[in-house]
C-alpha atoms as a PDB file:
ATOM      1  CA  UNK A   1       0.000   0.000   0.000  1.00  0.00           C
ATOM      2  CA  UNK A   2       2.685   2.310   0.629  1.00  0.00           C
ATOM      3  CA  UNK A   3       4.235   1.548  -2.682  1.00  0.00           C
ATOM      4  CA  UNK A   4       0.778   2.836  -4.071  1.00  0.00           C
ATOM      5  CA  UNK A   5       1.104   5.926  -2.182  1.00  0.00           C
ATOM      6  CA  UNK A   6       4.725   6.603  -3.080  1.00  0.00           C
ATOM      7  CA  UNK A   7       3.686   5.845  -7.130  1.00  0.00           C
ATOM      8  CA  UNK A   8       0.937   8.187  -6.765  1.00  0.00           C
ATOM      9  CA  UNK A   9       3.059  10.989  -5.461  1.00  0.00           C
ATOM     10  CA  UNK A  10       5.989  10.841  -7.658  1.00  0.00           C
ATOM     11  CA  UNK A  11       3.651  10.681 -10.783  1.00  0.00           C
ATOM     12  CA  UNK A  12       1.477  13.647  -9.520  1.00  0.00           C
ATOM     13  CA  UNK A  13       4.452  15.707  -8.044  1.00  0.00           C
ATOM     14  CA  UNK A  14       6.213  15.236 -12.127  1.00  0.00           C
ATOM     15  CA  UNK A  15       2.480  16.794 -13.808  1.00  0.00           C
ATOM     16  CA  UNK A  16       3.062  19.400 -11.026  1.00  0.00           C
ATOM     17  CA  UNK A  17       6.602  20.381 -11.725  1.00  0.00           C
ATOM     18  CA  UNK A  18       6.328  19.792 -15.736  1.00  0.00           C
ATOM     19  CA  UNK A  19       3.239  21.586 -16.245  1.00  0.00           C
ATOM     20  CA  UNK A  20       3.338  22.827 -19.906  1.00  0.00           C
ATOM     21  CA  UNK A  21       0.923  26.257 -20.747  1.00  0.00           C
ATOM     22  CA  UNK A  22       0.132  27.946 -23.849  1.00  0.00           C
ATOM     23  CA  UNK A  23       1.301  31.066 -25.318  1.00  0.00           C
ATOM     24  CA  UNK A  24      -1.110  32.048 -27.740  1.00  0.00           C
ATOM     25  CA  UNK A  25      -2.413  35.365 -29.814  1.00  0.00           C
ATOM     26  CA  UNK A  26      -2.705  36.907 -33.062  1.00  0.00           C
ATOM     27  CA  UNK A  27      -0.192  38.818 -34.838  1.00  0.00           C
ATOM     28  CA  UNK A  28      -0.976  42.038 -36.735  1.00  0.00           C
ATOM     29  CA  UNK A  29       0.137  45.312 -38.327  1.00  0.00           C
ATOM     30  CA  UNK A  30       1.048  48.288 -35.719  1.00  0.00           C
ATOM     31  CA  UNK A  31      -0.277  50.793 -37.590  1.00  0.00           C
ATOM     32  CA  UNK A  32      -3.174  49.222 -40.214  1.00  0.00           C
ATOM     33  CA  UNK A  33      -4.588  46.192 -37.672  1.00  0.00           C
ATOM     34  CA  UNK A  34      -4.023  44.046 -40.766  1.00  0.00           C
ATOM     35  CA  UNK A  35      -3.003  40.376 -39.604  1.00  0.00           C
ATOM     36  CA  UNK A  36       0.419  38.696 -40.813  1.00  0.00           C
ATOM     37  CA  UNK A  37       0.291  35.288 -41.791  1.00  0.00           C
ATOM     38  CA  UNK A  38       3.266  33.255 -41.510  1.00  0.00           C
ATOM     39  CA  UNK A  39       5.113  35.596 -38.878  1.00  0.00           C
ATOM     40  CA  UNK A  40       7.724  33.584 -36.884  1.00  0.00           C
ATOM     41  CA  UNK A  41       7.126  33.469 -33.003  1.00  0.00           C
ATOM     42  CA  UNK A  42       9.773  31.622 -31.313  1.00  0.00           C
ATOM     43  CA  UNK A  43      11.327  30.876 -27.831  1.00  0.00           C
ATOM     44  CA  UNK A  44      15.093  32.961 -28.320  1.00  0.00           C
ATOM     45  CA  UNK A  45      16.870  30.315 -26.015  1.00  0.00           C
ATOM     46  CA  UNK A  46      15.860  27.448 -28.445  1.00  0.00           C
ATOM     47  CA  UNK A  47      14.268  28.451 -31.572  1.00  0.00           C
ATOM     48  CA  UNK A  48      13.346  25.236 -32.248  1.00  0.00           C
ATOM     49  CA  UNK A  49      10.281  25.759 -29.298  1.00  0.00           C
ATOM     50  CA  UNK A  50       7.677  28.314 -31.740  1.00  0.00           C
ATOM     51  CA  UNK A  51       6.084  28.529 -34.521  1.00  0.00           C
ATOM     52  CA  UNK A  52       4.359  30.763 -37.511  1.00  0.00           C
ATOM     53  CA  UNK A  53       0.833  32.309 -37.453  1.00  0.00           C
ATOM     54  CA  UNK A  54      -1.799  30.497 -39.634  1.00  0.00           C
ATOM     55  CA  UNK A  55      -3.767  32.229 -41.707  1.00  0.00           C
ATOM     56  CA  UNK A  56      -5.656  34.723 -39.425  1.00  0.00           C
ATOM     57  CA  UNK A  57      -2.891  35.558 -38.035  1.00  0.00           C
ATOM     58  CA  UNK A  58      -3.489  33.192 -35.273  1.00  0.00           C
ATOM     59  CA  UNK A  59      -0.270  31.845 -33.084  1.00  0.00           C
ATOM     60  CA  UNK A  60      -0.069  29.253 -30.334  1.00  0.00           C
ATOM     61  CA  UNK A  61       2.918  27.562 -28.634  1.00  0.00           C
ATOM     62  CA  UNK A  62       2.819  25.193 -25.253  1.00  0.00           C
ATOM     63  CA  UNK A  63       6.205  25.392 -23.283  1.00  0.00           C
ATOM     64  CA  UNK A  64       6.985  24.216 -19.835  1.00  0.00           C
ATOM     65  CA  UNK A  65       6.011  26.476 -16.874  1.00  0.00           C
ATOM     66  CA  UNK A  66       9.089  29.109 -16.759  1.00  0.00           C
ATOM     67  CA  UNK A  67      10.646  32.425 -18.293  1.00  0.00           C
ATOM     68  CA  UNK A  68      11.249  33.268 -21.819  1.00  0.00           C
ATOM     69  CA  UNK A  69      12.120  35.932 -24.079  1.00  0.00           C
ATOM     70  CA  UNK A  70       9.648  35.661 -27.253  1.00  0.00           C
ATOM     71  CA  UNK A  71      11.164  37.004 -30.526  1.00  0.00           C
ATOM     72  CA  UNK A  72       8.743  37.413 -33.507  1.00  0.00           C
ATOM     73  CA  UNK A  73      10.416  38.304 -37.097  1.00  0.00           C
ATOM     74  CA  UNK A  74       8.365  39.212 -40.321  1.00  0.00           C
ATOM     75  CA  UNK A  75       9.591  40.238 -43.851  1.00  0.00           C
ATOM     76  CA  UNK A  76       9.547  43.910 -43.610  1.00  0.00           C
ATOM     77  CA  UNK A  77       8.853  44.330 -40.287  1.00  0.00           C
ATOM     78  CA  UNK A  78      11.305  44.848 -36.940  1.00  0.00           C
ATOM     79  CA  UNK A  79      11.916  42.308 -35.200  1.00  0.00           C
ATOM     80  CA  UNK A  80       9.965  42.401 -31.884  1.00  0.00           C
ATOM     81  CA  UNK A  81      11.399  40.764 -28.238  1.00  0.00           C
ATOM     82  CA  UNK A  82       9.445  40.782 -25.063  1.00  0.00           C
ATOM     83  CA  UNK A  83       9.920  38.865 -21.818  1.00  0.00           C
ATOM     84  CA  UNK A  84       6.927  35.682 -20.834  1.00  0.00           C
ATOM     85  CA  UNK A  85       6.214  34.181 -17.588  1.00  0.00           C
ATOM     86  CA  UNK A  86       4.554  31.075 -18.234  1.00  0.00           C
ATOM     87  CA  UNK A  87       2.658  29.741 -14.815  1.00  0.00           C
ATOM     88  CA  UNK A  88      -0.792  29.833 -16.732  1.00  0.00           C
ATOM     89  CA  UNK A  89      -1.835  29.893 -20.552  1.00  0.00           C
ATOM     90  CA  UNK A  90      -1.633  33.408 -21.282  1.00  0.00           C
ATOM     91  CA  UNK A  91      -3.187  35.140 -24.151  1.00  0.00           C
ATOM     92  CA  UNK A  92      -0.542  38.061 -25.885  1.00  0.00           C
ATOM     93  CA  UNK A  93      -1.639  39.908 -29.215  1.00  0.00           C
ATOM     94  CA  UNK A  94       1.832  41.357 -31.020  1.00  0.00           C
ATOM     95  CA  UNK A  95       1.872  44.136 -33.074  1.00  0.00           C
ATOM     96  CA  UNK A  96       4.488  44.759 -35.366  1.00  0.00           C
ATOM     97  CA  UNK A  97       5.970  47.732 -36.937  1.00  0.00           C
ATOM     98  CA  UNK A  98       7.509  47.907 -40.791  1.00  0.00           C
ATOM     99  CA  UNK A  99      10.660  48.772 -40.459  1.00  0.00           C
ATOM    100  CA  UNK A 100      12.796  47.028 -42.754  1.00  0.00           C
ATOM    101  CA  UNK A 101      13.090  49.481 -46.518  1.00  0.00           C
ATOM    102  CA  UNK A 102      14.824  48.286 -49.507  1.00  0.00           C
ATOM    103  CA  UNK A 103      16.068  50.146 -52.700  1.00  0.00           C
ATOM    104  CA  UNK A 104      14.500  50.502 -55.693  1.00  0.00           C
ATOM    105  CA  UNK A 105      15.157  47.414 -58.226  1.00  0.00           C
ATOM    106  CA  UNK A 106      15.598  48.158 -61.950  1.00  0.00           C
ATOM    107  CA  UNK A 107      14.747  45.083 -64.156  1.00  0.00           C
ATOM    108  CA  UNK A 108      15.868  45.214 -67.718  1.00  0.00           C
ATOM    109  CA  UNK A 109      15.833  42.901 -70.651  1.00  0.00           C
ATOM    110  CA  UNK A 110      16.277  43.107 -74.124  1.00  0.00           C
ATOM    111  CA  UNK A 111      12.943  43.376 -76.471  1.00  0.00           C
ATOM    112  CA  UNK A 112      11.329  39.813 -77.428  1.00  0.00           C
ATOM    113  CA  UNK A 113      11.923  40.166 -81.373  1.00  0.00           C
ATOM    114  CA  UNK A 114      15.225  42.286 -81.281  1.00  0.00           C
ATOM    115  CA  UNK A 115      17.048  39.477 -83.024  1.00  0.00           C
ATOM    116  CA  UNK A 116      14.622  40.045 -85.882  1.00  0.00           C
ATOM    117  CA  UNK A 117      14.043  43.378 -85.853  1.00  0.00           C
ATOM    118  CA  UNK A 118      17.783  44.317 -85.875  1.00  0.00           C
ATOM    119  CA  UNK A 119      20.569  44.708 -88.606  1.00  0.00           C
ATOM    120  CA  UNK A 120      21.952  41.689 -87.040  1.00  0.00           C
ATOM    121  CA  UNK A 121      19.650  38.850 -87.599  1.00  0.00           C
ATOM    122  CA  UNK A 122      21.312  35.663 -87.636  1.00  0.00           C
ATOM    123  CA  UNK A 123      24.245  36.587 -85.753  1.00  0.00           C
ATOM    124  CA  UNK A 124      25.243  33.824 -83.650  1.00  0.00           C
ATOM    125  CA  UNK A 125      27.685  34.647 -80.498  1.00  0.00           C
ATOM    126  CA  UNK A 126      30.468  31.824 -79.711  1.00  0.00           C
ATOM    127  CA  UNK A 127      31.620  32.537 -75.891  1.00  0.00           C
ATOM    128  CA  UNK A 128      34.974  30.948 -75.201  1.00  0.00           C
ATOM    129  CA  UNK A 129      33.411  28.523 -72.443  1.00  0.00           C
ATOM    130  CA  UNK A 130      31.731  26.785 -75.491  1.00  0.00           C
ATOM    131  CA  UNK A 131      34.880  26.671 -77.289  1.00  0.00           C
ATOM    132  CA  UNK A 132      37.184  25.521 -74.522  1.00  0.00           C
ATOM    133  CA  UNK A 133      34.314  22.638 -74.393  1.00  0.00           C
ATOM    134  CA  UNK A 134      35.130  21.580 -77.780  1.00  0.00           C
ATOM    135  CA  UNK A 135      37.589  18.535 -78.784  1.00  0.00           C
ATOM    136  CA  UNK A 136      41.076  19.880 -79.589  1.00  0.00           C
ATOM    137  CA  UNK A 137      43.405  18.585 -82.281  1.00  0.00           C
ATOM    138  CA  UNK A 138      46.502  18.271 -81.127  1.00  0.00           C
ATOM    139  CA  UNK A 139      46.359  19.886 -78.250  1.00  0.00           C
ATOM    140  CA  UNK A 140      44.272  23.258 -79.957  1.00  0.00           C
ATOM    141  CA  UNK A 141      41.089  24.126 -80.533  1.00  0.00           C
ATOM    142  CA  UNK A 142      40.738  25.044 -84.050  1.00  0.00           C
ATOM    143  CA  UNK A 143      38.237  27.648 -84.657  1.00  0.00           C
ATOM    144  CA  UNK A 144      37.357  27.576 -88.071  1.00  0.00           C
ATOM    145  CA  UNK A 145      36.401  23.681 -87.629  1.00  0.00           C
ATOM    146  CA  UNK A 146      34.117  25.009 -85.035  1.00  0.00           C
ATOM    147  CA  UNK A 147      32.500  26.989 -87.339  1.00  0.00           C
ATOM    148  CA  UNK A 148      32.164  23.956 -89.953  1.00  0.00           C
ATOM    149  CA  UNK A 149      29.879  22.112 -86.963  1.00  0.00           C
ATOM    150  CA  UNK A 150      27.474  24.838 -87.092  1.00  0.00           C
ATOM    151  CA  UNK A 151      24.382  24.832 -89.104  1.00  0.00           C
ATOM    152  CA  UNK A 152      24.376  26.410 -92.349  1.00  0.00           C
ATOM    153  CA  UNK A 153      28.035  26.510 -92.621  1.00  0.00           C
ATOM    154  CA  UNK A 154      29.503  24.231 -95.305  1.00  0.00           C
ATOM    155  CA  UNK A 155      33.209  23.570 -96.314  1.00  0.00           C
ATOM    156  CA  UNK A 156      34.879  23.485 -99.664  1.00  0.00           C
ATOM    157  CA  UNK A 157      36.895  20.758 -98.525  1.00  0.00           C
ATOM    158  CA  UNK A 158      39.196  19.011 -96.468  1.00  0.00           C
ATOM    159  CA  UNK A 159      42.765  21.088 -95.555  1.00  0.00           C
ATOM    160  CA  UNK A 160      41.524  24.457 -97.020  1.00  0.00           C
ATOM    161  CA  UNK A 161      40.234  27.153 -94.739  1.00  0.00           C
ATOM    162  CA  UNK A 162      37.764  28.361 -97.266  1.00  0.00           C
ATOM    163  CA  UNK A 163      33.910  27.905 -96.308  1.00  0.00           C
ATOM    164  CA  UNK A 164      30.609  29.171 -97.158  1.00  0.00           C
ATOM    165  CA  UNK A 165      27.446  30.107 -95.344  1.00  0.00           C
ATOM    166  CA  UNK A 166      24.575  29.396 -96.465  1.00  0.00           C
ATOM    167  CA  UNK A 167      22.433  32.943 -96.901  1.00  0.00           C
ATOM    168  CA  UNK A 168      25.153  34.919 -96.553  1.00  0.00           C
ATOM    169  CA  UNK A 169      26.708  37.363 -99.293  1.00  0.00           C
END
């Protein structure tokens, strides 16, 4: 019987001492109220122990009974620290403010139909990576059989650097 006793206390003195509680809330815009899905809300000691909010904005974690510092991050928004004692569930909305600016990106690109629209049309560009891929004779990669493996280009024959393109002056 006192075995009984003794197995009862230990296992209700553990739920006691490990009590886990939940830190939960919804995270949302300082200034506009709007929520932000997929924030990051994480314990900073072990970032492993958190989470991201859901798609209200909704976030929930259960930790053991203790202290924590929270940190929440967000794309374009400051990062946002604050100190928890968990020794109930405890409810915490965060608001966040934007913080984080970035330059103004150019994007350029040449026009779709350039290559027919231009003076150059049918130029092809050889870059030396290409060449340096090709088999060498001898040790050498010889250009002007490099141009004999490309379409439209035929040879006058075999020893003579002479060749042709077809559609070309």
């Amino acid at each position: 019987m006192r075995i009984l006793y003794f197995l009862l206390f230990f296992v209700y003195s553990n739920t006691v001492v490990s009590q886990n509680y939940t830190l939960s809330g919804y995270v949302k815009d300082k200034f506009s109220g709007e929520t932000l899905i997929g924030a990051n809300v994480f314990n900073k000691e072990n970032s492993m122990e958190g989470n991201s909010s859901n798609i209200y904005g909704y976030y929930s974690m259960t930790l053991p009974n203790g202290s924590y510092t929270i940190k929440v991050s967000y794309l374009g928004y400051q990062d946002l620290e604050f100190q928890v004692d968990l020794s109930s569930d405890l409810k915490k909305d965060i608001l966040l403010e934007e913080g984080v600016t970035m330059q103004e990106v150019v994007v350029s690109a040449k026009q779709k139909d350039k290559n027919v629209e231009s003076t150059e049309m049918g130029t092809i560009e050889l870059p030396m990576e290409k060449l340096k891929k090709l088999p060498a004779l001898f040790g050498e990669v010889d250009i002007l059989k490099t141009l004999q493996l490309l379409p439209g280009v035929l040879s006058s024959g075999e020893g003579t650097a002479g060749f042709y393109v077809r559609g070309g002056g």
